[in-house]
Protein backbone atom coordinates (compact mmCIF):
# COMPACT_ATOMS: atom_id res chain seq x y z
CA UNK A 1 -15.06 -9.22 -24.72
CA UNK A 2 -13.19 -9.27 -21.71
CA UNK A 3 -9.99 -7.87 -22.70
CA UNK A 4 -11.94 -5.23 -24.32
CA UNK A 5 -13.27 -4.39 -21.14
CA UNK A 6 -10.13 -4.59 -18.85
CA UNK A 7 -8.27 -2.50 -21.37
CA UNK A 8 -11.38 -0.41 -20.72
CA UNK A 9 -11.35 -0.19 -17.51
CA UNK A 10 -7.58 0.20 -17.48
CA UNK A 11 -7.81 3.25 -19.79
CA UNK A 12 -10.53 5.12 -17.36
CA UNK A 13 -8.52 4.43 -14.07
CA UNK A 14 -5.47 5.45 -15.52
CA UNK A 15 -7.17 8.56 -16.15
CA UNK A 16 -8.38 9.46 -13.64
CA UNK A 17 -5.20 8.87 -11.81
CA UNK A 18 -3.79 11.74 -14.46
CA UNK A 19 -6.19 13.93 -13.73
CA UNK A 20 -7.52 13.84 -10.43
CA UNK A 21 -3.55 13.20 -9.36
CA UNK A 22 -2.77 16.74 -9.73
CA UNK A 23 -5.29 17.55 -7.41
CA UNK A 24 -3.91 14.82 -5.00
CA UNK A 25 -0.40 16.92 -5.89
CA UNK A 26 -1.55 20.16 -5.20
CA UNK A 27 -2.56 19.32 -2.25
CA UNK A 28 0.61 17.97 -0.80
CA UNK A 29 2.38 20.99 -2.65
CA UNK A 30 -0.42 23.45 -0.69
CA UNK A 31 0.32 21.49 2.82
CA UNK A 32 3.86 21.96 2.22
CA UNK A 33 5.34 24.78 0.33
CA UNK A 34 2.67 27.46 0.11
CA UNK A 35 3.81 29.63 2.63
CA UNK A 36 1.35 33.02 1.38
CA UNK A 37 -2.14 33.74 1.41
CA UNK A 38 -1.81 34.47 -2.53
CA UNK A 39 0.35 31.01 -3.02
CA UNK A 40 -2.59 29.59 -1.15
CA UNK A 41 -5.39 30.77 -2.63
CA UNK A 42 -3.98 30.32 -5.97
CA UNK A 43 -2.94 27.10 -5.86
CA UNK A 44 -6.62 25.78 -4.21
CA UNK A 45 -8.08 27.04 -6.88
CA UNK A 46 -6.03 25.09 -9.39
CA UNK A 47 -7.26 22.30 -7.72
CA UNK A 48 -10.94 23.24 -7.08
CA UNK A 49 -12.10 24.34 -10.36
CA UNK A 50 -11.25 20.88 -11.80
CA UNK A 51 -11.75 17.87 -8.97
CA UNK A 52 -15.07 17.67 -9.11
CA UNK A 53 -14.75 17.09 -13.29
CA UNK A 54 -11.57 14.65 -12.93
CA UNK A 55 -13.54 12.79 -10.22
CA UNK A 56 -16.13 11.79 -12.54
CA UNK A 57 -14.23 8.94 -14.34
CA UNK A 58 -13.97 7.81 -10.67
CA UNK A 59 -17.26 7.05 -10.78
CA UNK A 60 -17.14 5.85 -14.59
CA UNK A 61 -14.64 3.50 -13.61
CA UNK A 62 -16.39 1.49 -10.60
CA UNK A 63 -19.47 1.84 -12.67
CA UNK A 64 -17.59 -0.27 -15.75
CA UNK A 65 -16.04 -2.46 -12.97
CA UNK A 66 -19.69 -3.38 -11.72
CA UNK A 67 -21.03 -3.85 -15.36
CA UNK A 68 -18.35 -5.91 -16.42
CA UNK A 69 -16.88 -7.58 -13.38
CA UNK A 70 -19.59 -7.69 -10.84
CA UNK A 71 -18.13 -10.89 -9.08
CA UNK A 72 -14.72 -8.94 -8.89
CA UNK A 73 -16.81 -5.63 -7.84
CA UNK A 74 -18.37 -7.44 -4.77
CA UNK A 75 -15.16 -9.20 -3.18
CA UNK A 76 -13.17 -6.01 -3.26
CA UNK A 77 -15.26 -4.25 -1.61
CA UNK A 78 -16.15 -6.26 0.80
CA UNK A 79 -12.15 -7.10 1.16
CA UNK A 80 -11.04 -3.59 1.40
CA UNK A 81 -13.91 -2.16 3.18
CA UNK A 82 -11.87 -1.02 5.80
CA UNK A 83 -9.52 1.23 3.78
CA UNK A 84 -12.30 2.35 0.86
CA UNK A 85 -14.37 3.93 4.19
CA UNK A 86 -10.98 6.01 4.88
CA UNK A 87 -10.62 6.88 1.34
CA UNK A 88 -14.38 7.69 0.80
CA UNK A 89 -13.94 10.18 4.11
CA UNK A 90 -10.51 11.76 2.85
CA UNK A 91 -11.74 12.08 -0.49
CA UNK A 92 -15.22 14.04 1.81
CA UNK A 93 -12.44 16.36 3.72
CA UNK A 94 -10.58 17.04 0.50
CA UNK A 95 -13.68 18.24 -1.20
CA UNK A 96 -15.13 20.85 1.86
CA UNK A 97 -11.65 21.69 2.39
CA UNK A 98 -11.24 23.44 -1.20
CA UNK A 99 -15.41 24.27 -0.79
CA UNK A 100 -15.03 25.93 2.32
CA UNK A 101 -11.50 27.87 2.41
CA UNK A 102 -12.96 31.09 0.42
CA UNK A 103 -16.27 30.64 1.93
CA UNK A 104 -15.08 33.45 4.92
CA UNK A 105 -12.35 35.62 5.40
CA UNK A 106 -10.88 34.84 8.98
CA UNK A 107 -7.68 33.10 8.91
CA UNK A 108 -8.46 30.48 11.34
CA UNK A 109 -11.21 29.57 9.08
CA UNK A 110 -8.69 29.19 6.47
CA UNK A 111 -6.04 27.56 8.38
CA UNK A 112 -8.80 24.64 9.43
CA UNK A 113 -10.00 23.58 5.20
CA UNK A 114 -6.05 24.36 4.53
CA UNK A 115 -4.69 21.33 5.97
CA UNK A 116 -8.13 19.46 5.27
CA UNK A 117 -7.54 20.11 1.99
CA UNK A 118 -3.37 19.28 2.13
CA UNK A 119 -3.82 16.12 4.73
CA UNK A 120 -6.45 14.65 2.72
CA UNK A 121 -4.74 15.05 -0.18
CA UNK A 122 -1.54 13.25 1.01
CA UNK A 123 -3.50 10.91 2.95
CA UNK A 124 -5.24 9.86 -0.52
CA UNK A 125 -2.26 9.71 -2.38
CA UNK A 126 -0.65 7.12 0.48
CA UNK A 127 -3.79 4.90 0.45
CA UNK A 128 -3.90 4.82 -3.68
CA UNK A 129 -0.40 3.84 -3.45
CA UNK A 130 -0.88 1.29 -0.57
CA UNK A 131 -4.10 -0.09 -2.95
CA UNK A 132 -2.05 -0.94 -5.84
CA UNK A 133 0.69 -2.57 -3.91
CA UNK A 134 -1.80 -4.72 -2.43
CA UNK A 135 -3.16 -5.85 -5.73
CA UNK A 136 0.85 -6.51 -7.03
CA UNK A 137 1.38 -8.46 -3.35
CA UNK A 138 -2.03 -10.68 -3.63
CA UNK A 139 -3.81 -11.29 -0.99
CA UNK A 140 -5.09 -14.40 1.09
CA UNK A 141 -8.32 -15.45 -1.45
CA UNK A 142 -11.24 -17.71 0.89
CA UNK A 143 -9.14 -16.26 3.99
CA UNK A 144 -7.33 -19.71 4.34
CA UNK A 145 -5.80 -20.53 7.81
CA UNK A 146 -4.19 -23.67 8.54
CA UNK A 147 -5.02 -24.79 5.07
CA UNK A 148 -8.48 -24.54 4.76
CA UNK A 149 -10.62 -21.93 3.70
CA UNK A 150 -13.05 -19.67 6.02
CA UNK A 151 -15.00 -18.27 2.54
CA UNK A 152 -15.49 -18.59 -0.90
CA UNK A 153 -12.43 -18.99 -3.23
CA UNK A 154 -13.05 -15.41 -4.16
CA UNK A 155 -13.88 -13.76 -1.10
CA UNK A 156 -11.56 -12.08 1.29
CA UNK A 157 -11.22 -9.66 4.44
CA UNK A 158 -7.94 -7.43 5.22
CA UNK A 159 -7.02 -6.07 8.46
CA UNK A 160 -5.35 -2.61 8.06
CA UNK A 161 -2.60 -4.54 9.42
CA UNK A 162 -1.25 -7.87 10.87
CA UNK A 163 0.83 -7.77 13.61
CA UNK A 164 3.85 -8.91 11.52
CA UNK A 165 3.86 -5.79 9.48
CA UNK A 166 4.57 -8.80 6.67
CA UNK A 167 3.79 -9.18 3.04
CA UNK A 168 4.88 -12.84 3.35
CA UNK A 169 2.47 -13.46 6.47
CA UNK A 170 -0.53 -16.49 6.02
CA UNK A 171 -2.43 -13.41 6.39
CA UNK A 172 -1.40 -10.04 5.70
CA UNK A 173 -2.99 -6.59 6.05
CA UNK A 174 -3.66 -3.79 3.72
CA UNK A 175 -0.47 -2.04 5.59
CA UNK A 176 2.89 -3.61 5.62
CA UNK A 177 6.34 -2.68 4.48
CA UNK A 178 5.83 -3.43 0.76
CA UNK A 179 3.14 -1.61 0.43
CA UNK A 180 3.93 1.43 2.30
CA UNK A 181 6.82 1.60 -0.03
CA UNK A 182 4.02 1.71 -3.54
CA UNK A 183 2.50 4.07 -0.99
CA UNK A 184 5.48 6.58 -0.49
CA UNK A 185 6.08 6.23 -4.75
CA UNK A 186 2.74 7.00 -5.15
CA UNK A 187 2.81 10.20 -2.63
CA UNK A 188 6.05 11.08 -4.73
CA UNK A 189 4.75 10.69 -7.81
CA UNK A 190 1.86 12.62 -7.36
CA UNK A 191 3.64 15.53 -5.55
CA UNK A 192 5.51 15.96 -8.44
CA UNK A 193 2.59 15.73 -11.17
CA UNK A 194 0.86 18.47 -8.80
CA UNK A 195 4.01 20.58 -8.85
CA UNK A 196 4.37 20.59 -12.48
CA UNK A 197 0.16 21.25 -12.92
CA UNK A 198 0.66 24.32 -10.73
CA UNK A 199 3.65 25.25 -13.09
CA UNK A 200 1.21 25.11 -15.61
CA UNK A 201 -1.91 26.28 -14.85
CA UNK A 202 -0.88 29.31 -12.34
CA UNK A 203 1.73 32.44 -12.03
CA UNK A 204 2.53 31.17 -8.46
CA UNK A 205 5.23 32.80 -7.22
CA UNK A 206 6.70 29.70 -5.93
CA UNK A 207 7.13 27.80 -9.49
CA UNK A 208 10.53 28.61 -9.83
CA UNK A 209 10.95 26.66 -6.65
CA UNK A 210 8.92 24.13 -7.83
CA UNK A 211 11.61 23.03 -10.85
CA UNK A 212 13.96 22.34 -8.34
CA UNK A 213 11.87 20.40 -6.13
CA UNK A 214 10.50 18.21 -8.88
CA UNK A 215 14.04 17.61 -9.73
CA UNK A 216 15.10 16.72 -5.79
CA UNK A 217 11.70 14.63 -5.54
CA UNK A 218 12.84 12.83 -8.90
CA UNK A 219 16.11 11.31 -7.82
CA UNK A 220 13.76 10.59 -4.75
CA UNK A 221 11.64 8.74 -7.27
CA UNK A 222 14.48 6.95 -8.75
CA UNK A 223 15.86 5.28 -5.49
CA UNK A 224 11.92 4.60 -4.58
CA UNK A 225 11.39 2.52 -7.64
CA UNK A 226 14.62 0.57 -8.10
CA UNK A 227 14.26 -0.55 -3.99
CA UNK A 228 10.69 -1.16 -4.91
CA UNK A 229 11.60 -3.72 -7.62
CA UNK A 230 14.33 -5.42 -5.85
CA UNK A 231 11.95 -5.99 -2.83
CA UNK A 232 9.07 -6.86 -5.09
CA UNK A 233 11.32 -10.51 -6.28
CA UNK A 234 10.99 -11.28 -2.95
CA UNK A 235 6.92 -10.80 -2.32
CA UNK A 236 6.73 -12.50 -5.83
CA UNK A 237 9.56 -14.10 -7.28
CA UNK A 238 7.64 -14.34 -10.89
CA UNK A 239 6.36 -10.78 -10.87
CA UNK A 240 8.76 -9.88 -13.71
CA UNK A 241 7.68 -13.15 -15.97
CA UNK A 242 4.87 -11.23 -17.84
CA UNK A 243 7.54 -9.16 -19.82
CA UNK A 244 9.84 -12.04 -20.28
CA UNK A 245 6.79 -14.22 -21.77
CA UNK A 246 5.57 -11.15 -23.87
CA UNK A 247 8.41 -8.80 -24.45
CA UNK A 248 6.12 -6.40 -25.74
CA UNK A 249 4.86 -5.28 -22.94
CA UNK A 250 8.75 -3.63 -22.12
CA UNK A 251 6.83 -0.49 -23.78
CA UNK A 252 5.10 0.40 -20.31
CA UNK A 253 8.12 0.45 -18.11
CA UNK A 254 9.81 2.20 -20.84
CA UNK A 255 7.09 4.35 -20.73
CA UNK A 256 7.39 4.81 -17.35
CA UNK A 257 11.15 5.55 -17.19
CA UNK A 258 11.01 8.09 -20.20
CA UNK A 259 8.71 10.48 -17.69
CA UNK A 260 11.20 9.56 -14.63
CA UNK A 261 14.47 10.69 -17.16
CA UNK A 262 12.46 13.31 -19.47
CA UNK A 263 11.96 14.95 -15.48
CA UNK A 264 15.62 14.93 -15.05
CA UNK A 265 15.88 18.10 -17.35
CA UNK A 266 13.37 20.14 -15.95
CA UNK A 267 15.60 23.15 -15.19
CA UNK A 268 16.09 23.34 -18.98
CA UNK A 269 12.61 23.21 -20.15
CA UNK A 270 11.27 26.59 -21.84
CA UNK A 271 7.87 25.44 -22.47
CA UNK A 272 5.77 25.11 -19.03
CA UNK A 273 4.01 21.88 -20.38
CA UNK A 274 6.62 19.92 -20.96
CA UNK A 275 6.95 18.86 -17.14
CA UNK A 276 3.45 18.02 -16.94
CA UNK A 277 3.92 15.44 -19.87
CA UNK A 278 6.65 13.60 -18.60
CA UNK A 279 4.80 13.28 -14.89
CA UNK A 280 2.01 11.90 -16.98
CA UNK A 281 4.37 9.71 -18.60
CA UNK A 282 5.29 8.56 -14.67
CA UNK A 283 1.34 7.96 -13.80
CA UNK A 284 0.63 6.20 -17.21
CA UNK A 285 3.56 3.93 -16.99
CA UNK A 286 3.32 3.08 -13.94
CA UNK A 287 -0.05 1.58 -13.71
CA UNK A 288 0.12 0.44 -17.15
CA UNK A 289 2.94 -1.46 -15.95
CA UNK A 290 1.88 -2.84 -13.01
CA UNK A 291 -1.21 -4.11 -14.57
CA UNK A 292 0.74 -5.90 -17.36
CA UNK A 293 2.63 -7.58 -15.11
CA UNK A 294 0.04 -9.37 -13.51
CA UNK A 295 -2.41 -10.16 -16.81
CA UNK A 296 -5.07 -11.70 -17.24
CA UNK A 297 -4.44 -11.78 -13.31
CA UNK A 298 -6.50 -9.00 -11.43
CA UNK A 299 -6.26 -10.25 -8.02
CA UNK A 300 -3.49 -12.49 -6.74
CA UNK A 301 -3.59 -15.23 -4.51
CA UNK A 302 -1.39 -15.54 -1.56
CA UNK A 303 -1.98 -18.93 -0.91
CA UNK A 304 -1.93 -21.87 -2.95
CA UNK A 305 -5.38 -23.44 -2.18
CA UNK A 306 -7.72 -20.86 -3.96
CA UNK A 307 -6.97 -19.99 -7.90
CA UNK A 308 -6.22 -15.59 -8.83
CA UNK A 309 -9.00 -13.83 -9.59
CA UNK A 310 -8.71 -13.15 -13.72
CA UNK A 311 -10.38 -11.46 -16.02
CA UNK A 312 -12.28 -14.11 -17.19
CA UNK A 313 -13.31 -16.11 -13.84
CA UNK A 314 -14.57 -12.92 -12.56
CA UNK A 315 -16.27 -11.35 -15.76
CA UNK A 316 -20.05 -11.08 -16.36
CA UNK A 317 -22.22 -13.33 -18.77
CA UNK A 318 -21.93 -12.53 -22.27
CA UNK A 319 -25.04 -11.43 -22.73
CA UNK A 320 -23.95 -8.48 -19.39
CA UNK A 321 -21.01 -7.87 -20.83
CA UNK A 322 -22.76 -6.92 -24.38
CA UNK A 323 -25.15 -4.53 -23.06
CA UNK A 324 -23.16 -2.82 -20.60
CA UNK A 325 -20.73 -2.48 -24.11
CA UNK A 326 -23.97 -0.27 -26.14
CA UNK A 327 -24.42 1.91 -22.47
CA UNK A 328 -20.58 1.93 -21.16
CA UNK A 329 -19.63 3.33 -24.37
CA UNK A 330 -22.62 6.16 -24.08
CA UNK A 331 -21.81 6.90 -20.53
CA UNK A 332 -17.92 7.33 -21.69
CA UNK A 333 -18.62 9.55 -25.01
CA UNK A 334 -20.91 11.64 -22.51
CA UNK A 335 -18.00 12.09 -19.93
CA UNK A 336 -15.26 12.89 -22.66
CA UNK A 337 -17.73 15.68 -24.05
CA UNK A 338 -17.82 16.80 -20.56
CA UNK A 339 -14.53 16.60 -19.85
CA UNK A 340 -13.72 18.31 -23.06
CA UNK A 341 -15.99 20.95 -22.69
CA UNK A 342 -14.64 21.87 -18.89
CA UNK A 343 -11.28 21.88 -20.32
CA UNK A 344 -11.72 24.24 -22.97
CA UNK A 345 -13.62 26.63 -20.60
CA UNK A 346 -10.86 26.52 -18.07
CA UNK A 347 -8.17 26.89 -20.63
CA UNK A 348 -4.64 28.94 -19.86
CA UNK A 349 -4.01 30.46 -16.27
CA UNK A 350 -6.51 30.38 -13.92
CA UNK A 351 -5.27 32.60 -11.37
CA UNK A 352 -7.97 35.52 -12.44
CA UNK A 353 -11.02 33.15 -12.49
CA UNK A 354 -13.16 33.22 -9.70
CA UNK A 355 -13.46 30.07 -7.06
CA UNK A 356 -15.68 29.76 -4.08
CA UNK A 357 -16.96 32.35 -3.44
């Protein structure tokens, strides 16, 4: 029952990462390369007729993470309150910013929700990116110092930073070098899903442009990810056991690197979608293959006094875990006829449907 619900809760994060990440993208493509009104305009709206849909399984997923991992819920939280407040405010300024842009026609007006809209956006990407690397890093479990523990094996609290700017610190902070460098992926990453979405889903008149900046962000990519690995043997020597225990799991880097190659050729694609499946391929490999190399691990341990969190220290009772199975599974069949429905209705270009106003 546990594995059923991490794989879960794996699938609904993941996602949500491929959905609402194009709106993450968009935004950094708005705060960057837009340059006219029309650009503009267009590309918020290829954003705002579908964030508040893709942010649903958001809410799906911490809802499945408090049903089936409640212990887990409450010490991340708690741990990473400082960073979930930014997020939770960024995610606030993203939202008005695409609400408010159309809501009156002075271009000061506009100006102000633009780069709420394209900061926020970029900002969210970053601390996404910075979030994962601190799960892949660990973190200091009972906040141990000087070899005893200050809490619970299973409680923790991060700074936004130590002083060190450290991974390998007694205690580091949600900020250091590692994980600014899962940040910057991430902010790549997602700039180039939301490049190839507005390919998609708009007549911009920048998306010729856009090829060749997926393509320069992709080599970009490439350098990110191969300095990421060789710096991650040194935050965790055994991060790459996983696939050497269970060679199987070589299908999510693969996975991964098909999306990062497939991208390669984007100046020879004919079919618009085709970009948009290998940046999905980037989004789903990528977390798929972070989380594989840590399982049934969900939360390392920097220190050597208090045990990981797993899957199965952390779950619920059995009795939780099978009734929040009968109304997880409801609340998910309800969101995927939602989310079907919204697609359908938005279907094909949407630079003639009507946005905020």
């Amino acid at each position: 029952m546990e594995v059923f619900w991490y794989l879960l809760i794996a699938i609904v994060l993941a996602v949500f990462f491929i959905l609402d990440g194009y709106d993450f993208g968009t935004g950094i493509i708005h705060l960057f390369v837009a340059k006219t009104e029309k650009d503009k305009e267009v590309i918020a709206k290829s954003a705002g007729l579908f964030w508040d849909s893709n942010e649903v399984w958001l809410v799906a997923g911490g809802g499945m993470l408090f049903m089936a991992f409640p212990t887990f819920y409450a010490s991340v939280f708690s741990g990473f309150y400082l960073p979930l407040i930014i997020v939770l405010w960024l995610i606030v300024f993203r939202a008005i910013g695409l609400e408010f842009r159309s809501q009156f026609k002075y271009q000061m007006w506009k100006d102000i929700w633009d780069k709420s809209f394209g900061v926020s956006s970029l900002l969210l990407a970053l601390f996404f990116g910075i979030a994962l690397g601190n799960i892949v890093r660990g973190v200091n479990l009972g906040g141990v110092e000087n070899g005893v523990s200050i809490y619970e094996g299973h409680y923790f609290f991060l700074p936004l930073w130590d002083s060190s700017f450290s991974p390998l610190c007694e205690n580091p902070g949600v900020i250091d070098w590692f994980t600014i460098i899962i940040g910057l992926i991430s902010v790549v990453t997602l700039a180039i899903h939301g490049a190839a979405w507005i390919i998609l889903k708009t007549n911009s008149s920048i998306n010729n442009r856009l090829r060749s900046i997926i393509f320069k962000l992709n080599i970009v990519l490439a350098i990110l990810t191969i300095f990421s690995l060789v710096v991650w043997q040194i935050v965790n020597p055994n991060s790459l056991d996983n696939f050497i225990d269970k060679p199987y799991l070589i299908l999510f880097p693969i996975i991964y690197f098909s999306g990062m190659i497939g991208l390669f050729f984007i100046k020879r694609f004919k079919k618009e979608g085709y970009s948009f499946i290998f940046s999905t391929l980037l989004i789903l490999g990528g977390i798929t293959s972070s989380l594989a190399s840590l399982f049934p691990v969900i939360l390392p341990s920097t220190n050597k006094i208090n045990e990981p969190l797993t899957i199965y220290n952390m779950a619920a009772g059995e009795y939780g875990l099978s009734v929040a199975s009968v109304w997880g599974i409801i609340g998910l069949l309800l969101i995927v006829v939602y989310f079907i429905i919204q697609k359908r209705l938005m279907a094909g270009k949407i630079d003639e449907m009507d946005y905020g106003h």
